[in-house]
Protein backbone atom coordinates (compact mmCIF):
# COMPACT_ATOMS: atom_id res chain seq x y z
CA UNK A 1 175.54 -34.70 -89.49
CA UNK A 2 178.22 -34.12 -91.83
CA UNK A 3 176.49 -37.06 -93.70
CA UNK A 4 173.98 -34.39 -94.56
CA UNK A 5 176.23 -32.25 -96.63
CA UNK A 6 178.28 -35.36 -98.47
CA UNK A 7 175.46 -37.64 -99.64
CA UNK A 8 172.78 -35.50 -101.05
CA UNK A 9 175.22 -33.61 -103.41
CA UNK A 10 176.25 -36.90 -105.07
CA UNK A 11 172.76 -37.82 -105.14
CA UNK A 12 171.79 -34.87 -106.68
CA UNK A 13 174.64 -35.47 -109.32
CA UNK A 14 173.87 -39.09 -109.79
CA UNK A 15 170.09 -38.33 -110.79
CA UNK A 16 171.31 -35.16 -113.08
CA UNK A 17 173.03 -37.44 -114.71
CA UNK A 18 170.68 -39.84 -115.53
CA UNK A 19 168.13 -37.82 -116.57
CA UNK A 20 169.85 -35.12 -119.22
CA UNK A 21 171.18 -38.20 -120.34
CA UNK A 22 167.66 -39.39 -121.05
CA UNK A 23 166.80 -36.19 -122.39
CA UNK A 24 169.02 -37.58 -125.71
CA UNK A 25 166.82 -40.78 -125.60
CA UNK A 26 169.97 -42.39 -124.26
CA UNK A 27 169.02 -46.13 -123.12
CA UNK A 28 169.61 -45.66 -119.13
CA UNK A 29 168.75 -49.30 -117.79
CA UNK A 30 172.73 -50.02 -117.29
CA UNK A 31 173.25 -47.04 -114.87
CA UNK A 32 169.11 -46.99 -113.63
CA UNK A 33 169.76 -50.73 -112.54
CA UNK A 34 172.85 -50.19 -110.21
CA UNK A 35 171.73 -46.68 -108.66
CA UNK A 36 168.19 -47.70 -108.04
CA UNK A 37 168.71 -51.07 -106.62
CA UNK A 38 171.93 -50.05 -104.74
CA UNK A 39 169.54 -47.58 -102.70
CA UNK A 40 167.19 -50.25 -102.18
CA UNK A 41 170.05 -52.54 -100.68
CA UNK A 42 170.94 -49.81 -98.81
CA UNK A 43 167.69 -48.60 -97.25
CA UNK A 44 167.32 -52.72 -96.35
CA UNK A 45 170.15 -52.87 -94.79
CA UNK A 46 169.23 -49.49 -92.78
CA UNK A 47 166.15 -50.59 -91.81
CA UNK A 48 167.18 -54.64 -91.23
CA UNK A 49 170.12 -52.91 -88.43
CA UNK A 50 167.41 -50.54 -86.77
CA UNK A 51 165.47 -53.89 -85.89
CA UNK A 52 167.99 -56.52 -85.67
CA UNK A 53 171.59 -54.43 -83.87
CA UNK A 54 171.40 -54.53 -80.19
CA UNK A 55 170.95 -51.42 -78.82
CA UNK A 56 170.38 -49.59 -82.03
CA UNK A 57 166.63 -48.59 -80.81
CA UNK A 58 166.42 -47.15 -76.98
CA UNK A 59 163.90 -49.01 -75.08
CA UNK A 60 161.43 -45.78 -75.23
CA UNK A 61 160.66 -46.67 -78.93
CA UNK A 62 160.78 -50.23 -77.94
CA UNK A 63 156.52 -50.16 -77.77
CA UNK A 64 156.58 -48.45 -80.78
CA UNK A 65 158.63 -50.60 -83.35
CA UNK A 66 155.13 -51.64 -85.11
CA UNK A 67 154.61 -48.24 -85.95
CA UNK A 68 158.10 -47.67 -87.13
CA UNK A 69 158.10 -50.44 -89.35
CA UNK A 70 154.97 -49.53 -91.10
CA UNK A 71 156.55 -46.13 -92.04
CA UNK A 72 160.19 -48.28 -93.30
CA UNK A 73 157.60 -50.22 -95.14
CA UNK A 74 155.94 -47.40 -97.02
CA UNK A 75 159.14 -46.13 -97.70
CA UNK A 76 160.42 -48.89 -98.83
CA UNK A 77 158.27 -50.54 -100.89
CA UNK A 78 158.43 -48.37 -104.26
CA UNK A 79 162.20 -48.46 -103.99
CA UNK A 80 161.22 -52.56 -104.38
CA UNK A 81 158.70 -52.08 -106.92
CA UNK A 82 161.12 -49.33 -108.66
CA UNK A 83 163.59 -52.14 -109.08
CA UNK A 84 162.32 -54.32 -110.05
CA UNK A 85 160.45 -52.59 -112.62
CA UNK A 86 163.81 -50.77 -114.51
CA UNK A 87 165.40 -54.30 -114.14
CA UNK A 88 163.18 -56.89 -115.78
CA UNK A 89 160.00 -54.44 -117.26
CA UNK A 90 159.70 -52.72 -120.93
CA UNK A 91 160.42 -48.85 -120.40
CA UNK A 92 156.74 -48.43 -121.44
CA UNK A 93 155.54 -50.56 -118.87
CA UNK A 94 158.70 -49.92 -115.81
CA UNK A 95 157.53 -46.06 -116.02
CA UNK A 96 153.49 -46.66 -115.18
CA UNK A 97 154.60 -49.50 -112.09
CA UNK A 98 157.38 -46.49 -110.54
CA UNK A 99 154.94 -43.56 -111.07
CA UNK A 100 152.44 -45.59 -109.20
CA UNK A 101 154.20 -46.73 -106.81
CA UNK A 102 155.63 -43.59 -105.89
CA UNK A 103 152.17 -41.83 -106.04
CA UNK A 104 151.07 -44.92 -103.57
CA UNK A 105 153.96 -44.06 -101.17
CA UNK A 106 153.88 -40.35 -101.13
CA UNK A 107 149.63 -40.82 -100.23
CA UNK A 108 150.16 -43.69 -97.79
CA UNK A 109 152.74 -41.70 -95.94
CA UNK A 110 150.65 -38.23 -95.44
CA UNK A 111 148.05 -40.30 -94.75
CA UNK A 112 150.39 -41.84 -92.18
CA UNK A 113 151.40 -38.61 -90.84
CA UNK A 114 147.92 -37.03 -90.64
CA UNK A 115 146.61 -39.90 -88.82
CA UNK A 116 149.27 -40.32 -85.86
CA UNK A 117 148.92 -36.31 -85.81
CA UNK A 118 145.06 -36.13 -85.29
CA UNK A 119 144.49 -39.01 -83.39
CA UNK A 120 144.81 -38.48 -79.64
CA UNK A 121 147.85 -38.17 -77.50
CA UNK A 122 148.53 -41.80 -77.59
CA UNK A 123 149.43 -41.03 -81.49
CA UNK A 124 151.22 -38.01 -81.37
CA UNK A 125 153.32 -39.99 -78.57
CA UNK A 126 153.90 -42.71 -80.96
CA UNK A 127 155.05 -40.43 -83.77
CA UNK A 128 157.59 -38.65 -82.03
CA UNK A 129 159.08 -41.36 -80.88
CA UNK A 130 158.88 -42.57 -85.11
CA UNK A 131 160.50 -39.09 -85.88
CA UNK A 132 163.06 -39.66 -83.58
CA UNK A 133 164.92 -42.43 -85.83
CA UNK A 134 163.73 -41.62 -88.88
CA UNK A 135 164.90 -37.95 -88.66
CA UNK A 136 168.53 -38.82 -87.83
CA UNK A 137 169.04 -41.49 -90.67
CA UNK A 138 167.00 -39.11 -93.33
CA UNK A 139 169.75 -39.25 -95.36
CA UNK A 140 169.51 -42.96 -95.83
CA UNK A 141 165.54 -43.27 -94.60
CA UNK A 142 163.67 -40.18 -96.70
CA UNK A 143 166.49 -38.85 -99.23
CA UNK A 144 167.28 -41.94 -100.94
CA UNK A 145 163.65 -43.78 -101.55
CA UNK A 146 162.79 -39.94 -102.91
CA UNK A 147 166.04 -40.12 -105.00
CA UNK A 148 165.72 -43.86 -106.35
CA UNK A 149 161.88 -42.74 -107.57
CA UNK A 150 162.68 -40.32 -108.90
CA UNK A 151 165.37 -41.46 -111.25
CA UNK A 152 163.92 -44.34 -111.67
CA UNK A 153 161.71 -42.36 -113.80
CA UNK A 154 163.45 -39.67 -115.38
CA UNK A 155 165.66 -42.60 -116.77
CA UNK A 156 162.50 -43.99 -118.18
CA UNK A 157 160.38 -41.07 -119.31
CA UNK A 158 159.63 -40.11 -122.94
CA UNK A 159 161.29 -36.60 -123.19
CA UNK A 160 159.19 -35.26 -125.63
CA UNK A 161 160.40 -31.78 -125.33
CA UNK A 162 163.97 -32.66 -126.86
CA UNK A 163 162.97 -33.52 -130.24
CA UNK A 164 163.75 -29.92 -131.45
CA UNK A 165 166.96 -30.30 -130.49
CA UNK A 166 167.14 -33.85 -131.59
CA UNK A 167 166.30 -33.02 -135.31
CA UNK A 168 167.94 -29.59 -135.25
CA UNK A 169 171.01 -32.59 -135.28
CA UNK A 170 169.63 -34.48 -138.65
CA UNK A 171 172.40 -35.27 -140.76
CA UNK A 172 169.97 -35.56 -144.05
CA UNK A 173 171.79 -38.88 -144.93
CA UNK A 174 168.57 -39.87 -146.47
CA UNK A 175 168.04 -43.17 -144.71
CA UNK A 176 164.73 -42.51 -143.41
CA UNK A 177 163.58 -41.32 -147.09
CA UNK A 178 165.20 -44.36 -148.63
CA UNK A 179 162.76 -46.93 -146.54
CA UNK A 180 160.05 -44.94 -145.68
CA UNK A 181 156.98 -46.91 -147.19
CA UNK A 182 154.98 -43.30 -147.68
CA UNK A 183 157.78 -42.59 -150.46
CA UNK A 184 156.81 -45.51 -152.68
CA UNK A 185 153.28 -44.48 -153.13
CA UNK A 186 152.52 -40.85 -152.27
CA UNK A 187 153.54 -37.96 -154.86
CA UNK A 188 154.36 -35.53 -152.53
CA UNK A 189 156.97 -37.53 -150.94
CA UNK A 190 158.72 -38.02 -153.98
CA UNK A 191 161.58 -35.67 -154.66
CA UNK A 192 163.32 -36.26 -151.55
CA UNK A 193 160.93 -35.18 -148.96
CA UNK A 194 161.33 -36.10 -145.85
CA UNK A 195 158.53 -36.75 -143.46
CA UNK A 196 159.38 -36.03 -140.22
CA UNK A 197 162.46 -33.41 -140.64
CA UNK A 198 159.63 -31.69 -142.83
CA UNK A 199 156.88 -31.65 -140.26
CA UNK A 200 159.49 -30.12 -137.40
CA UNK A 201 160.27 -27.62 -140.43
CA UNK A 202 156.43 -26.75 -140.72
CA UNK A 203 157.00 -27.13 -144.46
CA UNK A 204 154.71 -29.16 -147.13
CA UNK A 205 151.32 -27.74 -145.97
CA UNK A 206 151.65 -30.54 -143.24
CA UNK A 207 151.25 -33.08 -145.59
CA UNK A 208 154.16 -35.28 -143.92
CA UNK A 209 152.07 -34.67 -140.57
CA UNK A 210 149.02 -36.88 -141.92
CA UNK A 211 150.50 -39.47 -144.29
CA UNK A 212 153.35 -40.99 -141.79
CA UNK A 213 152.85 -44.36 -140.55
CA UNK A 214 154.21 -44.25 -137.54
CA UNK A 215 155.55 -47.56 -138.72
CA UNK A 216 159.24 -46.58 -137.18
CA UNK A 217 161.01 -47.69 -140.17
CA UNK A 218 163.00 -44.58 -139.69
CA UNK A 219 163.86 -44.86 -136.67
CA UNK A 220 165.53 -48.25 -137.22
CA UNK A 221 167.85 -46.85 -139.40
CA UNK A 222 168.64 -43.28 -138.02
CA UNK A 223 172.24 -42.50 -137.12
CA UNK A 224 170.99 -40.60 -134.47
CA UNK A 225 168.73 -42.98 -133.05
CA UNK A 226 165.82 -40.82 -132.85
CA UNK A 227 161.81 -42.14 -132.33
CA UNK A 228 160.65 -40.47 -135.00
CA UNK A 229 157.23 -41.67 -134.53
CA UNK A 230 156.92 -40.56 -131.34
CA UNK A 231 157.39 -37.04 -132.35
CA UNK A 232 154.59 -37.39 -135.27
CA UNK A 233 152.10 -39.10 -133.35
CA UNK A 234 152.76 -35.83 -130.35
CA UNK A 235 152.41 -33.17 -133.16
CA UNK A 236 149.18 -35.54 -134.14
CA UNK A 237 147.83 -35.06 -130.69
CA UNK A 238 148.62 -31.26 -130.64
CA UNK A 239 146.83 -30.75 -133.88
CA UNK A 240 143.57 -33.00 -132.83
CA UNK A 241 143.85 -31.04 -129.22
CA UNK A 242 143.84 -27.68 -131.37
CA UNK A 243 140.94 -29.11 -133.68
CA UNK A 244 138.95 -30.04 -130.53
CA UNK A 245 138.82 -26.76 -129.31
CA UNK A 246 137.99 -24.91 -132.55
CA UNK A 247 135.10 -26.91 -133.40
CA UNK A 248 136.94 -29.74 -135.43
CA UNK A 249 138.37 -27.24 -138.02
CA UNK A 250 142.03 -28.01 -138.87
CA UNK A 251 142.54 -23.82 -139.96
């Protein structure tokens, strides 16, 4: 039991972590690799002992190791597919495999639960029994698949919410103006204006808003090594959403 009050906490920290740290568009993979598949190892090796170590299972679960093992599995399996998604996949492509996986997981396992609820004595029988080793080794069983999801993706998520603090921190250096293609052709850019520092600013009549690229040009050279694009194609979205509703009219 003390478990309980020692391994959450440092969960808990682990995942905090990860994801403010994301929340600067820090690149996560070295710390999302070790956590994520060190949980996995560990909810293996859980779930390989609860099979395999004599004695580890009382002979009244004994008829119901099937059933057990189809709830380790559904457990289990996102933590694999987490891994080996924030190991070997693009960020892009790593964050749609863990979301739905872990959408996949959460489903199977109310469905899980509903049906060895609602089905007859025999079931109810069979799920108590389930419970009663899952609900002693939550810690390693339940907390950690959650956990290892769950940062899986916040290390991977586009945190589009942090750009205002993220260019609230431009240094004006003038790097992005300097090889910004826009600068070369269109007047209004001339005279050192800056796309995207002048769309956060709401300045220019949102000219910068509808002339960027998006070709990221800026972002390879930023100091700060901030996706510009990403925030102009967002505000793009916004102002299409806001169009949308008022009949197409950009006023």
């Amino acid at each position: 039991m003390k478990w309980f009050f020692l391994i959450p906490p440092i969960l808990v920290g682990l995942t905090s972590y990860i994801g403010l740290r994301r929340l600067g568009y820090q690149p996560m993979r070295k710390w999302l690799t070790p956590y994520v598949v060190g949980l996995t190892a560990i909810v293996e090796v859980q779930a390989a002992g609860i099979f395999l170590i004599p004695g580890w299972l009382g002979p009244e679960v004994r008829p119901y190791v099937i059933q057990l093992g189809v709830f380790l599995l559904v457990l289990l399996a996102p933590m694999l597919v987490s891994s080996v998604a924030v190991f070997s996949l693009p960020e892009s492509r790593a964050r749609r495999w863990i979301v739905r996986s872990g959408l996949a997981a959460f489903l199977a396992f109310a469905a899980l639960v509903a049906y060895f609820s609602y089905s007859g004595p025999q079931s109810r029988l069979a799920f108590a029994w389930v419970l009663s080793v899952l609900e002693p080794n939550m810690n390693t069983l339940l907390l950690m698949p959650i956990f290892a999801v769950l940062t899986a993706y916040l290390g991977v998520r586009r945190p589009y919410s942090t750009y205002e603090y993220l260019l609230n921190e431009c240094y004006q250096c003038g790097k992005c103006h300097t090889v910004c293609p826009v600068t070369k052709v269109e007047d209004d850019a001339l005279g050192g204006l800056n796309l995207v520092y002048n769309t956060f600013k709401k300045q220019h009549d949102g000219v910068p808003l509808w002339t960027c690229l998006a070709c990221d040009a800026c972002s390879a050279v930023c100091p700060l090594d901030i996706q510009y694009s990403d925030y102009i194609l967002e505000e793009r979205s916004k102002v299409h959403a806001r169009m949308a509703a008022d009949g197409g009219s950009r006023e």
